[in-house]
Protein backbone atom coordinates (compact mmCIF):
# COMPACT_ATOMS: atom_id res chain seq x y z
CA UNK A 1 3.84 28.53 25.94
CA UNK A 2 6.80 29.97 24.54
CA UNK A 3 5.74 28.51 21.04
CA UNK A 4 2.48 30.14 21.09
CA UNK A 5 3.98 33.53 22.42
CA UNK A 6 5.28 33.49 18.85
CA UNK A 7 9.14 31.90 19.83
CA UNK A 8 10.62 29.85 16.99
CA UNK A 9 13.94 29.29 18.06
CA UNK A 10 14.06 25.73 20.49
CA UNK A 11 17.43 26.57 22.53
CA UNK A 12 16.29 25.66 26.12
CA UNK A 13 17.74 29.25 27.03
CA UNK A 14 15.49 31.31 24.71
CA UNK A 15 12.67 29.33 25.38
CA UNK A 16 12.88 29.66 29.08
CA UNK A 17 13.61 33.44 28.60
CA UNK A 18 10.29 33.44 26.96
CA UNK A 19 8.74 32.14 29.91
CA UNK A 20 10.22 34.66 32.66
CA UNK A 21 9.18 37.24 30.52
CA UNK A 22 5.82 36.01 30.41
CA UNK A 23 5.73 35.43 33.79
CA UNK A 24 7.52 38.93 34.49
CA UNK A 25 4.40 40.73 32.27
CA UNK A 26 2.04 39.32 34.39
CA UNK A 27 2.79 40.02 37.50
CA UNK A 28 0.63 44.12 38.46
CA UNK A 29 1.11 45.20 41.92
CA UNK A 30 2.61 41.85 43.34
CA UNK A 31 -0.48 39.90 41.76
CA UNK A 32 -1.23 37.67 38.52
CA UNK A 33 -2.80 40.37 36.54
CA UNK A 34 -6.35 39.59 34.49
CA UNK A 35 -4.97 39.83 31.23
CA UNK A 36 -2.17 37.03 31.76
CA UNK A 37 -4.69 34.73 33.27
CA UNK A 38 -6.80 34.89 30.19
CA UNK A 39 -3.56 34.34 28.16
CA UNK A 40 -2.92 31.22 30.19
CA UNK A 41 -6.88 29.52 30.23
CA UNK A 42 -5.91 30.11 26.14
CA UNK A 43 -2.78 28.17 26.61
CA UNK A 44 -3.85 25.63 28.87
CA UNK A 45 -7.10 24.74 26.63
CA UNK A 46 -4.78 23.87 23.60
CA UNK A 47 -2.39 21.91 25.43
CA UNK A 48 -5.34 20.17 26.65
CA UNK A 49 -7.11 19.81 23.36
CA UNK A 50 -3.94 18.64 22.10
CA UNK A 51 -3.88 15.82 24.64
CA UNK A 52 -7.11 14.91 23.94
CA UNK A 53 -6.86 14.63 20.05
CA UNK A 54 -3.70 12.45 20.70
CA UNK A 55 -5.97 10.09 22.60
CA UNK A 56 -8.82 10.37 19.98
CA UNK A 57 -5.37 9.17 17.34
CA UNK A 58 -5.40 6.21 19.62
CA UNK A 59 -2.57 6.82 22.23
CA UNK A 60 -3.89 5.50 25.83
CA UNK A 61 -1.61 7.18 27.93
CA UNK A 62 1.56 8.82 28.06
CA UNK A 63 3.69 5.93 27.85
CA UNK A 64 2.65 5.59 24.35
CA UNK A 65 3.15 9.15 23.11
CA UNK A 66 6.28 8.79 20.65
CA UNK A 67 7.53 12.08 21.39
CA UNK A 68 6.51 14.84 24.63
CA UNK A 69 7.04 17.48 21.90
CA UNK A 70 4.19 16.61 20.17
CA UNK A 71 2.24 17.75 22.70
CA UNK A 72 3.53 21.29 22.10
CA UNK A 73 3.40 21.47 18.10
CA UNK A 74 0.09 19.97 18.07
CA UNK A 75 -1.11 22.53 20.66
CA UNK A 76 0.39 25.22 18.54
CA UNK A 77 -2.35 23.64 15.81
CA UNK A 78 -5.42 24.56 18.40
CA UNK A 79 -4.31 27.65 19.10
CA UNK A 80 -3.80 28.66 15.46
CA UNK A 81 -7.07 27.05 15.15
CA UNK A 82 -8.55 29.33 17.66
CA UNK A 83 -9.20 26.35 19.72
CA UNK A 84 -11.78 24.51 17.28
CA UNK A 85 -12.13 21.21 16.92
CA UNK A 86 -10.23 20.22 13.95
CA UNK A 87 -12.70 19.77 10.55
CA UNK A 88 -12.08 16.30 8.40
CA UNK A 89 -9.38 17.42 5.95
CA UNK A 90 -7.40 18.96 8.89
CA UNK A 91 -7.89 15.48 11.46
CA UNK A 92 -6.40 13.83 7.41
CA UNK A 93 -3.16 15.88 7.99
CA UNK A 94 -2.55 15.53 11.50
CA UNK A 95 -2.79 12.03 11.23
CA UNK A 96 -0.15 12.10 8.99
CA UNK A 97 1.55 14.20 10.56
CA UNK A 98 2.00 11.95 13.84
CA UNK A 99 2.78 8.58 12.30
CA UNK A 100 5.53 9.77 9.55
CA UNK A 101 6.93 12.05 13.11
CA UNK A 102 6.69 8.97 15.09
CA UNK A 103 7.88 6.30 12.92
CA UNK A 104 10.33 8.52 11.57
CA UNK A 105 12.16 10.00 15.00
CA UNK A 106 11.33 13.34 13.36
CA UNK A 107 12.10 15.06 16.57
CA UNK A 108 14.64 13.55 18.02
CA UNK A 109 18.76 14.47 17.29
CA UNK A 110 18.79 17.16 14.75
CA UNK A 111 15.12 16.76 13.94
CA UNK A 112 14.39 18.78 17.01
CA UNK A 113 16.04 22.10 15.25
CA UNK A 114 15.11 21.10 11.91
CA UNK A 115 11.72 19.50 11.92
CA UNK A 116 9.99 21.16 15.05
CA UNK A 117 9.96 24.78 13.06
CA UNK A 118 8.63 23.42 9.77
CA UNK A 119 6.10 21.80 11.99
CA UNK A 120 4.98 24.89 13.75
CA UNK A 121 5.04 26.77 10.24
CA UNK A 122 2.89 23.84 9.15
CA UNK A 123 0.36 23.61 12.23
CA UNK A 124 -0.10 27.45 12.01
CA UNK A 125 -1.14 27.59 7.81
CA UNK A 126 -3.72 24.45 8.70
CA UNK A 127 -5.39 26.11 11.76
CA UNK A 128 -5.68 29.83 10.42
CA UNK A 129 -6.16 28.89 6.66
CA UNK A 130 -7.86 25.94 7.49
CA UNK A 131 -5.83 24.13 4.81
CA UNK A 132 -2.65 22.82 3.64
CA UNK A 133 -0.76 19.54 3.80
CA UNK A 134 1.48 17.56 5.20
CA UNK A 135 4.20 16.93 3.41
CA UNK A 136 6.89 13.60 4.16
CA UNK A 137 9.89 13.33 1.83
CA UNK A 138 11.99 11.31 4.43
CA UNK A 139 11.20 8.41 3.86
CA UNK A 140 12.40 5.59 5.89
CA UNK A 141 14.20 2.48 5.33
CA UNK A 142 12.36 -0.54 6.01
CA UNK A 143 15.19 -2.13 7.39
CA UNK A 144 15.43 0.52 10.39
CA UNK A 145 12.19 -2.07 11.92
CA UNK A 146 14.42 -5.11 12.01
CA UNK A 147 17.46 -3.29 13.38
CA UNK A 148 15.52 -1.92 16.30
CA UNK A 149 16.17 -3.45 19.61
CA UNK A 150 12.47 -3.33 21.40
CA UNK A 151 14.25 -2.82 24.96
CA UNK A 152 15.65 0.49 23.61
CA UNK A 153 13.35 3.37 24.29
CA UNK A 154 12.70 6.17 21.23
CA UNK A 155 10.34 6.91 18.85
CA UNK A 156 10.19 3.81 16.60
CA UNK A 157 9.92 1.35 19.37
CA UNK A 158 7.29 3.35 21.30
CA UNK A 159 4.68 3.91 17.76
CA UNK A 160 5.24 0.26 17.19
CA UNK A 161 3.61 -1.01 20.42
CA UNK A 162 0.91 1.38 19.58
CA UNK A 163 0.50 0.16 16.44
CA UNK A 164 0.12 -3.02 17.90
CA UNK A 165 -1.92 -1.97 20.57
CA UNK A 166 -4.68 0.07 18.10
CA UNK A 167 -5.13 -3.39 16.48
CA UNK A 168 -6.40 -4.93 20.08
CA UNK A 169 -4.27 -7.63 20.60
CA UNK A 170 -6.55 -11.28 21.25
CA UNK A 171 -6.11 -14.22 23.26
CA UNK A 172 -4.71 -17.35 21.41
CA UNK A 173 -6.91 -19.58 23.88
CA UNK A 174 -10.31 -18.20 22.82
CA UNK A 175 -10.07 -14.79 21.14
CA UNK A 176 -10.85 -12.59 22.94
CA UNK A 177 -9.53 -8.78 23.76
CA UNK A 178 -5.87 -9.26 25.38
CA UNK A 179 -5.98 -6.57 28.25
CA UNK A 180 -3.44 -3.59 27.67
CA UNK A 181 -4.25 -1.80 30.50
CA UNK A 182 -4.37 -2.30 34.80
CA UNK A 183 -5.72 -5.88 35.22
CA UNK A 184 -6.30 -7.64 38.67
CA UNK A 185 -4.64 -10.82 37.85
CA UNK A 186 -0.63 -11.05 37.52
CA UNK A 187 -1.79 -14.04 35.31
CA UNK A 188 -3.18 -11.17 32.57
CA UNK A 189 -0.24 -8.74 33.11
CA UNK A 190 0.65 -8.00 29.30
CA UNK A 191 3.71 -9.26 28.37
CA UNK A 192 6.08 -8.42 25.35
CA UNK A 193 6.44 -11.46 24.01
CA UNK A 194 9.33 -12.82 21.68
CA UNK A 195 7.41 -14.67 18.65
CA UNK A 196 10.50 -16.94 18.44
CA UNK A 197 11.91 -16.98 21.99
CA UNK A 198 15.32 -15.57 22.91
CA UNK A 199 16.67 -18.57 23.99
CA UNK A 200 16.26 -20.72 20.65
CA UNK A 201 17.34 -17.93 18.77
CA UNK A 202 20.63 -17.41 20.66
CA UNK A 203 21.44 -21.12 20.69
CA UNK A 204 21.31 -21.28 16.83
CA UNK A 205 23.28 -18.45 16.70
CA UNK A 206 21.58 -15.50 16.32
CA UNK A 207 22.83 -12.28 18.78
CA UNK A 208 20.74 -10.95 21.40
CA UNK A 209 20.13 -7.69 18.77
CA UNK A 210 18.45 -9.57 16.28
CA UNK A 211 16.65 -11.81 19.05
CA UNK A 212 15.33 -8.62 19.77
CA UNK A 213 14.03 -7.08 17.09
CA UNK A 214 11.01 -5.34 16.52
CA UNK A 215 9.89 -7.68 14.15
CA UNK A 216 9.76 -10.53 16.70
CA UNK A 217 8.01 -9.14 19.52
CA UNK A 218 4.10 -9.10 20.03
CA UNK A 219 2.05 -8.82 23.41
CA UNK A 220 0.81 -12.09 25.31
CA UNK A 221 -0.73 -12.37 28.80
CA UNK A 222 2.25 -12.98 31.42
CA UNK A 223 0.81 -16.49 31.98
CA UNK A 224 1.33 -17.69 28.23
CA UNK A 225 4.42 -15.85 28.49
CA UNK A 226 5.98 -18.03 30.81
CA UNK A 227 4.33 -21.18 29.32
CA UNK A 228 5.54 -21.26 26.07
CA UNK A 229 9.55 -20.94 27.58
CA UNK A 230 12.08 -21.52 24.59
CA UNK A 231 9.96 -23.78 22.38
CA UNK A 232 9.65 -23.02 18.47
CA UNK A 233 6.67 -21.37 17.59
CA UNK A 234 5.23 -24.33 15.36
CA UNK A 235 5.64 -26.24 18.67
CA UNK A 236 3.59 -23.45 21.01
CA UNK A 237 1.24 -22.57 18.35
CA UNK A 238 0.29 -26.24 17.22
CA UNK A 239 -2.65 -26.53 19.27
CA UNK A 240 -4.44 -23.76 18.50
CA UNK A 241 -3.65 -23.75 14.94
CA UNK A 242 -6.62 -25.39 13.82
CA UNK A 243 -9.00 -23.15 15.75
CA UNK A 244 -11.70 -20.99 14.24
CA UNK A 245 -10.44 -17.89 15.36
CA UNK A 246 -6.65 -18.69 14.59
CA UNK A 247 -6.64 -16.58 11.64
CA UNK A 248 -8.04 -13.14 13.39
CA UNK A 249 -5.85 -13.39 16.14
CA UNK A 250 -1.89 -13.16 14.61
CA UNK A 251 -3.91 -10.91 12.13
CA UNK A 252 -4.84 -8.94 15.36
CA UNK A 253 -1.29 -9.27 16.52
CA UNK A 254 0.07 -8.31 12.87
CA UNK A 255 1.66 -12.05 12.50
CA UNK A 256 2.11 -13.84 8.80
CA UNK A 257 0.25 -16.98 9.55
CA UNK A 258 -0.11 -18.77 6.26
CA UNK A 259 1.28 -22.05 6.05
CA UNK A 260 4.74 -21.18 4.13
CA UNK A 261 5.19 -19.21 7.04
CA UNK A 262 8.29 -19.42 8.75
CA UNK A 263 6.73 -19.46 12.00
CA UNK A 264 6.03 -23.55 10.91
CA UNK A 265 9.58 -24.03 9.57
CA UNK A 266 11.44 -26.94 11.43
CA UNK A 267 14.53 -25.46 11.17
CA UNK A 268 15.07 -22.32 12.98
CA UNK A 269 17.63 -20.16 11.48
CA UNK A 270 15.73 -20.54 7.73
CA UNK A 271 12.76 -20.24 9.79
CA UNK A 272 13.21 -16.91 11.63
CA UNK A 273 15.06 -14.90 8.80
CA UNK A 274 12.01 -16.37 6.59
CA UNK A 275 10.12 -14.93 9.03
CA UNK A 276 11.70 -11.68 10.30
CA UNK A 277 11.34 -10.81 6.56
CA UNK A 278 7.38 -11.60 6.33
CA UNK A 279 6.84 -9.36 9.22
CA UNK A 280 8.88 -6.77 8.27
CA UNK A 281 7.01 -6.06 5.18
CA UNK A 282 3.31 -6.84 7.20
CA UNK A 283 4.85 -4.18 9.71
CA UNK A 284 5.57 -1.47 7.09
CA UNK A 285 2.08 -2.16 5.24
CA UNK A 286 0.62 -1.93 8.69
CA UNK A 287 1.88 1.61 9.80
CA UNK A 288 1.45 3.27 6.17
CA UNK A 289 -2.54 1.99 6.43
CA UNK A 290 -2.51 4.15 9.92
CA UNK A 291 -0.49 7.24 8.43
CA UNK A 292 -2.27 7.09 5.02
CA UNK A 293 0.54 8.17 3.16
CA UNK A 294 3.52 6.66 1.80
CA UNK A 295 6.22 6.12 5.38
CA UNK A 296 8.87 3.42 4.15
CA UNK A 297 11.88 3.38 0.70
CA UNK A 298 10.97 1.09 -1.64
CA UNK A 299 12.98 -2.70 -1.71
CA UNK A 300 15.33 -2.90 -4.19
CA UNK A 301 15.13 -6.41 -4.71
């Protein structure tokens, strides 16, 4: 509300003084006057469009949303927009704009002051000019993906599930969909599942951080879950190596596969930094292909 009153400063005081003003200018002879109720069906339609094209980017529900705020600057975009549909070179930008924001905790610490206005100056050029682009300079360092503990919540961890989720996740037995949402069986609860499991990683030394890591965690039914326990993953995966639809399924779950893997290694501390290092770079590939512009620093190596 307060954004789209024109209110660029994001102190929690000013905004709410926004509000109570708003509120205060609406109010005619102890009743919500006609011209603030149109203001607020304006509001409410761009906050909901704004929900909607979030869902249309691929986020299910709000668990998945990297960031509340987005809600807000994108909404700012529809009513700049005046409430239209975006065209094809604006859906181009906002798409950008969400997975370099997501990826790279744009608004969260000091991003909130510093990113959130350049958004809002942004959102307002593409709706009323209908043009203009998105611009990322920040790029991150791949190596923020392997540091990231999956069990702590932010921006990072949440657009990674939902990268993972957008590729529909399938079912080592036969391959088909792994279900992401309500499901009546316990037995196809999704799971987050640790590619090489926490146990065998911490008894061959590796700390519960790097157990952890983004890069080693993938969904799986609850019933597989339990069933694989702490065995290596060329032990677990053996049987359904040689099936037909092996290949689409770690494709589906963005897992390097191929046999100098180092999911098949038989030692697991060469195996899992070989590995950890494979999917670090399939990760970064993977999120650039959904944000269609450059996210990640280049390796030095």
């Amino acid at each position: 509300m307060a954004l789209i009153a024109g209110q660029k400063e994001l102190k929690s005081s000013v905004v709410e003084s926004v509000v109570v003003r708003m509120e205060e200018e609406g109010i005619e002879d102890g009743k919500v006057s006609r011209k603030f109720t149109q203001k607020w069906r304006g509001i409410s339609d761009c906050i909901k469009k704004a929900i909607d094209h979030l869902h249309e980017l691929g986020v299910p529900n709000l668990t998945f949303l990297p960031s509340d705020n987005m809600v807000a600057t994108l909404a700012l975009f529809f009513h700049a927009n005046n409430r239209a549909q975006p065209n094809g070179a604006q859906k181009r930008e906002i798409r950008k704009w969400f997975w370099a924001t997501a990826v790279a905790r744009r608004y969260a610490g000091r991003g909130y002051y510093q990113n959130i206005p350049r958004d809002i100056e942004f959102f307002r050029r593409l709706g009323r000019q209908r043009h203009g682009r998105f611009i990322f300079t920040d790029l991150v360092p791949k190596d923020d993906v392997r540091r990231t503990d999956y069990q702590v919540s932010g921006s990072l961890t949440t657009a990674f599930f939902l990268l993972l989720c957008g590729r529909k996740p399938r079912y080592l037995e036969n391959g088909s969909f792994t279900p992401l949402d309500k499901t009546a069986s316990m037995a196809n609860r999704k799971d987050k599942h640790h590619l090489f499991p926490k146990a065998l990683l911490r008894r061959n030394g590796f700390s519960l951080r790097e157990a952890n890591s983004l890069c080693n965690m993938c969904y799986v039914v609850a019933e597989v879950n339990q069933a694989i326990g702490s065995n290596k993953p060329a032990a677990y995966l053996a049987k359904y190596r040689h099936l037909k639809h092996f290949a689409s399924v770690m494709k589906s779950h963005a897992v390097p596969y191929k046999t100098d893997s180092g999911l098949w290694f038989t030692g697991v501390r060469r195996g899992y930094k070989r590995f950890i290092s494979e999917r670090l770079q399939l990760i970064c590939r993977s999120f650039e292909k959904e944000a269609w512009i450059r996210l990640f620093k280049k390796d030095w190596t």
